[in-house]
PDB file of N, CA and C in Angstrom:
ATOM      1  N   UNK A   1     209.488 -23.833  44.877  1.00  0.00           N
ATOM      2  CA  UNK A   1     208.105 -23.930  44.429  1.00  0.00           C
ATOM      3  C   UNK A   1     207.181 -23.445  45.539  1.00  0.00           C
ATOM      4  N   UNK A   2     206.117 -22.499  45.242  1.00  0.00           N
ATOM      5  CA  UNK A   2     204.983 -22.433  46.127  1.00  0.00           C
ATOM      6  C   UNK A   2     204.225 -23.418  46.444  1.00  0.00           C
ATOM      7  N   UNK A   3     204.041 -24.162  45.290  1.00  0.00           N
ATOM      8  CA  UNK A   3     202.719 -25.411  45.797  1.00  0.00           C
ATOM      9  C   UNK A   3     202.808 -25.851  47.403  1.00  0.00           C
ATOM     10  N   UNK A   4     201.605 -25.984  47.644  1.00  0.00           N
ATOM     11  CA  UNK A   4     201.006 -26.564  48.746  1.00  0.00           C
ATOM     12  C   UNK A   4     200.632 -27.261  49.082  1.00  0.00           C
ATOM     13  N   UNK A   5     199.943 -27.711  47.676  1.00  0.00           N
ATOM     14  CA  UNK A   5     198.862 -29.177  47.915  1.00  0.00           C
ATOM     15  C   UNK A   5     198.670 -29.715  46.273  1.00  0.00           C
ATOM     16  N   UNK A   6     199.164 -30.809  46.374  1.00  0.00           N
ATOM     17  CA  UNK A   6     198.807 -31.368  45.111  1.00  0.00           C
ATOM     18  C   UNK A   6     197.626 -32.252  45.451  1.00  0.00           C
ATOM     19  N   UNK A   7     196.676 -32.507  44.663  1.00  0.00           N
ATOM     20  CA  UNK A   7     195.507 -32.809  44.711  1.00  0.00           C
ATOM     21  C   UNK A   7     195.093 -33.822  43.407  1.00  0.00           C
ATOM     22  N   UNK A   8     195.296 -35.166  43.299  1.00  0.00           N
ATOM     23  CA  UNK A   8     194.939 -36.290  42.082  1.00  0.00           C
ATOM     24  C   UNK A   8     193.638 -36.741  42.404  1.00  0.00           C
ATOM     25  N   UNK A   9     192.822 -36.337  41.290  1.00  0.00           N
ATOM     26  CA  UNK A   9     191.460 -36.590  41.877  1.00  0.00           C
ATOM     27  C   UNK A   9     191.373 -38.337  40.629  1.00  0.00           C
ATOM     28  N   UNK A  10     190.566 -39.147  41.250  1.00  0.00           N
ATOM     29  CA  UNK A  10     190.219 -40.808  40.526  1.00  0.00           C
ATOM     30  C   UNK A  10     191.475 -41.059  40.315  1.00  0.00           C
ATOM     31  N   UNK A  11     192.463 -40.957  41.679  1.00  0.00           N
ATOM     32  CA  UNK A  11     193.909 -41.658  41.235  1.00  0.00           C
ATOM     33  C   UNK A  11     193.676 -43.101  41.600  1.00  0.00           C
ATOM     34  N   UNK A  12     193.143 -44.235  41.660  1.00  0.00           N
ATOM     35  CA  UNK A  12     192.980 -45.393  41.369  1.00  0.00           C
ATOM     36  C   UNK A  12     193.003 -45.909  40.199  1.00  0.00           C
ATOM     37  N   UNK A  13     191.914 -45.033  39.276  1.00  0.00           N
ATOM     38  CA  UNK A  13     192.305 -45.168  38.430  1.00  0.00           C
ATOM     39  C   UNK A  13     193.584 -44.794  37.386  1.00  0.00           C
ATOM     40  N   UNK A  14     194.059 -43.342  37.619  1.00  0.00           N
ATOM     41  CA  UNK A  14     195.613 -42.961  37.169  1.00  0.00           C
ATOM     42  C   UNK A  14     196.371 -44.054  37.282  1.00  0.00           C
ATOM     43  N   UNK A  15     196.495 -44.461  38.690  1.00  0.00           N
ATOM     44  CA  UNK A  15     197.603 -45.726  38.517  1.00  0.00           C
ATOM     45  C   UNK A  15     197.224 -46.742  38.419  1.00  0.00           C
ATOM     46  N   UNK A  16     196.257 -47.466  38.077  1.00  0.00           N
ATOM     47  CA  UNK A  16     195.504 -48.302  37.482  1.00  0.00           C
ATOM     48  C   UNK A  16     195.598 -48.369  36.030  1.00  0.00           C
ATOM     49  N   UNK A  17     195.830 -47.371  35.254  1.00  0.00           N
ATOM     50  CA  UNK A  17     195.946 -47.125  33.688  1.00  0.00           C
ATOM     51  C   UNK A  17     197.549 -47.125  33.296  1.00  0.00           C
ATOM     52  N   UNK A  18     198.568 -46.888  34.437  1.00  0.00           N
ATOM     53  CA  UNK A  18     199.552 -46.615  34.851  1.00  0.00           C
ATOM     54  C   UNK A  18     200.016 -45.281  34.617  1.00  0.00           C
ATOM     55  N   UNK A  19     199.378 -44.557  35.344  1.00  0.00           N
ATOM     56  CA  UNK A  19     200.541 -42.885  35.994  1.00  0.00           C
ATOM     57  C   UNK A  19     201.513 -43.119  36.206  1.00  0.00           C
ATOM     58  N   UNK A  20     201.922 -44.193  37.434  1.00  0.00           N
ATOM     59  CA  UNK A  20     202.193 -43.865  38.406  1.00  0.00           C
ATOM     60  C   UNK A  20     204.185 -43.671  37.765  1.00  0.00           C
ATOM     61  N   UNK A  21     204.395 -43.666  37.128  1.00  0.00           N
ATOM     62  CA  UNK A  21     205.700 -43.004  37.000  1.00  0.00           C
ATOM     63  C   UNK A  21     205.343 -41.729  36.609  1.00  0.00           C
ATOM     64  N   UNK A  22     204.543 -40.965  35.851  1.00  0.00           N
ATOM     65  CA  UNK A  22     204.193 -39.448  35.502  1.00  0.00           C
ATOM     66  C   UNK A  22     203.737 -38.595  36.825  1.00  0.00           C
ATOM     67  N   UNK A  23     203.518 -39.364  37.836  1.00  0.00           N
ATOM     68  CA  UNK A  23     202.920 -38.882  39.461  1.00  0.00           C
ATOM     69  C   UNK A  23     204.102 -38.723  39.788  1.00  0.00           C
ATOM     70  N   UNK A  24     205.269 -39.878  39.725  1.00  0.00           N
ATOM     71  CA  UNK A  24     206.389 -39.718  40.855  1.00  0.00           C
ATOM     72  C   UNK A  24     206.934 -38.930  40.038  1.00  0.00           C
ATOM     73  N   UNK A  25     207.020 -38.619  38.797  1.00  0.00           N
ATOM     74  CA  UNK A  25     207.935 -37.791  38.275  1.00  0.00           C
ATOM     75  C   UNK A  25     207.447 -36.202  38.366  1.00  0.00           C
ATOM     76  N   UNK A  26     206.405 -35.791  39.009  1.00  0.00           N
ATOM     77  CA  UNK A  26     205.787 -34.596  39.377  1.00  0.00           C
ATOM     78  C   UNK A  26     206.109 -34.387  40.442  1.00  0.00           C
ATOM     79  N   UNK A  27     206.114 -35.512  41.104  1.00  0.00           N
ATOM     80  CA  UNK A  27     205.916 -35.260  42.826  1.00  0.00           C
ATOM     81  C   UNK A  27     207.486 -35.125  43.377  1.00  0.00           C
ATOM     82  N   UNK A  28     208.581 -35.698  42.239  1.00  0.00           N
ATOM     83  CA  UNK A  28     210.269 -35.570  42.070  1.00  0.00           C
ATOM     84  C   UNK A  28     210.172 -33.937  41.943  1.00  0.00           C
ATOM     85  N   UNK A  29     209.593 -33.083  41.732  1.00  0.00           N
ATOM     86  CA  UNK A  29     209.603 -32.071  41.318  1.00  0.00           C
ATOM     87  C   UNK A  29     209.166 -30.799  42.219  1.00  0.00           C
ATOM     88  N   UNK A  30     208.479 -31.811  43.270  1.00  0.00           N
ATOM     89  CA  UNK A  30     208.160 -30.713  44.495  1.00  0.00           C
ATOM     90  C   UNK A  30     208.561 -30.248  45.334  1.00  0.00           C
ATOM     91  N   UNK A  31     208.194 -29.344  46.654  1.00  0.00           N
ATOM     92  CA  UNK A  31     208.852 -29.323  47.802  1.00  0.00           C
ATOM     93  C   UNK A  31     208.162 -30.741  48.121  1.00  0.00           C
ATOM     94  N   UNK A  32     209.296 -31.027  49.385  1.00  0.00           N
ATOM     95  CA  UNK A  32     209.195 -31.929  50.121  1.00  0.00           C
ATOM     96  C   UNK A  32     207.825 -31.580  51.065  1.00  0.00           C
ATOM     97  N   UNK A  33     207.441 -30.344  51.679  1.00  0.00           N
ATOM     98  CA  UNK A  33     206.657 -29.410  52.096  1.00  0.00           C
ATOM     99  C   UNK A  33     205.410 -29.436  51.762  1.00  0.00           C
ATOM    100  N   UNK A  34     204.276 -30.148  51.177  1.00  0.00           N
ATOM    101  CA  UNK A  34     203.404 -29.740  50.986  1.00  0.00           C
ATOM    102  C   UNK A  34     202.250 -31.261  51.361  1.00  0.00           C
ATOM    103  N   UNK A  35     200.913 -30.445  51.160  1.00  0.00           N
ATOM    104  CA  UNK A  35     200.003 -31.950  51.302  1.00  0.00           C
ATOM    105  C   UNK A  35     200.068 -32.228  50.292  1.00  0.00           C
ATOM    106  N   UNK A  36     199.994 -34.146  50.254  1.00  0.00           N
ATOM    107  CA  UNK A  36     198.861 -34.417  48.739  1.00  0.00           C
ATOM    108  C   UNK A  36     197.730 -35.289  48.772  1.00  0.00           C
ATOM    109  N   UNK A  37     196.615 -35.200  48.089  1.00  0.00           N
ATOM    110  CA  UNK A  37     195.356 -35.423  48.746  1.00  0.00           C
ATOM    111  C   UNK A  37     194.918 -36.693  47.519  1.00  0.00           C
ATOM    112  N   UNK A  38     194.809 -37.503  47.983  1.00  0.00           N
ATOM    113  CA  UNK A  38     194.396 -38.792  46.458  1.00  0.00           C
ATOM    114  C   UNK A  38     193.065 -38.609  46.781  1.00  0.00           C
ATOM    115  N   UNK A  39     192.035 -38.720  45.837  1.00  0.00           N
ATOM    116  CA  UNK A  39     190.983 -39.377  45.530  1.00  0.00           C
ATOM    117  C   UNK A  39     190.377 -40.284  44.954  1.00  0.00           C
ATOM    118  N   UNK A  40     189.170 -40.575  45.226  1.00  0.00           N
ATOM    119  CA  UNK A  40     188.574 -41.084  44.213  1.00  0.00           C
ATOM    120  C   UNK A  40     187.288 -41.744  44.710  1.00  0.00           C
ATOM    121  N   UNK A  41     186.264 -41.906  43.540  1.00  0.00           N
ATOM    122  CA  UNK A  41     184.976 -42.204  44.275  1.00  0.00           C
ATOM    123  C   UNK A  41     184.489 -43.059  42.822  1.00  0.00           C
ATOM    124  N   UNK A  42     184.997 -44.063  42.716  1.00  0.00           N
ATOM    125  CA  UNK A  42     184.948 -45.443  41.722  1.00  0.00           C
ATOM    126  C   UNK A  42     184.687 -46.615  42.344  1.00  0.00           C
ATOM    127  N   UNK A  43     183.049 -47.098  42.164  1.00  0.00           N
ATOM    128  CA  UNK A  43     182.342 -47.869  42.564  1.00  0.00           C
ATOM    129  C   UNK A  43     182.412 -48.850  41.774  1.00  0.00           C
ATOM    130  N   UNK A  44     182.839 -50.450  42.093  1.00  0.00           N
ATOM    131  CA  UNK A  44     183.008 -51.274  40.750  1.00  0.00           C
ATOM    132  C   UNK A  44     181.565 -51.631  41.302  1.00  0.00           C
ATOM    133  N   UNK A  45     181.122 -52.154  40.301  1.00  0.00           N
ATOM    134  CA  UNK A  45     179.626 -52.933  40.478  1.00  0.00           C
ATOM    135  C   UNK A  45     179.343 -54.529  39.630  1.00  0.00           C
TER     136      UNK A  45
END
């Protein structure tokens, strides 16, 4: 694979809703080689 950088933007919420097996099962799929960058900018109030 080329990828470089996987990039989950409001992953708090992803695995909060539950991703987080559809993430590892992407991230099972990568090089070992690359960045990955979580985000998120979810303000509870």
């Amino acid at each position: 694979s080329r990828l470089q950088m996987l990039i989950l933007d409001e992953a708090d919420r992803m695995l909060d809703m539950g991703f987080l097996p559809d993430v590892e099962r992407i991230c099972e799929q990568l090089s070992a080689e690359r960045q990955t960058l979580l985000f998120s900018a979810t303000l509870d109030g």
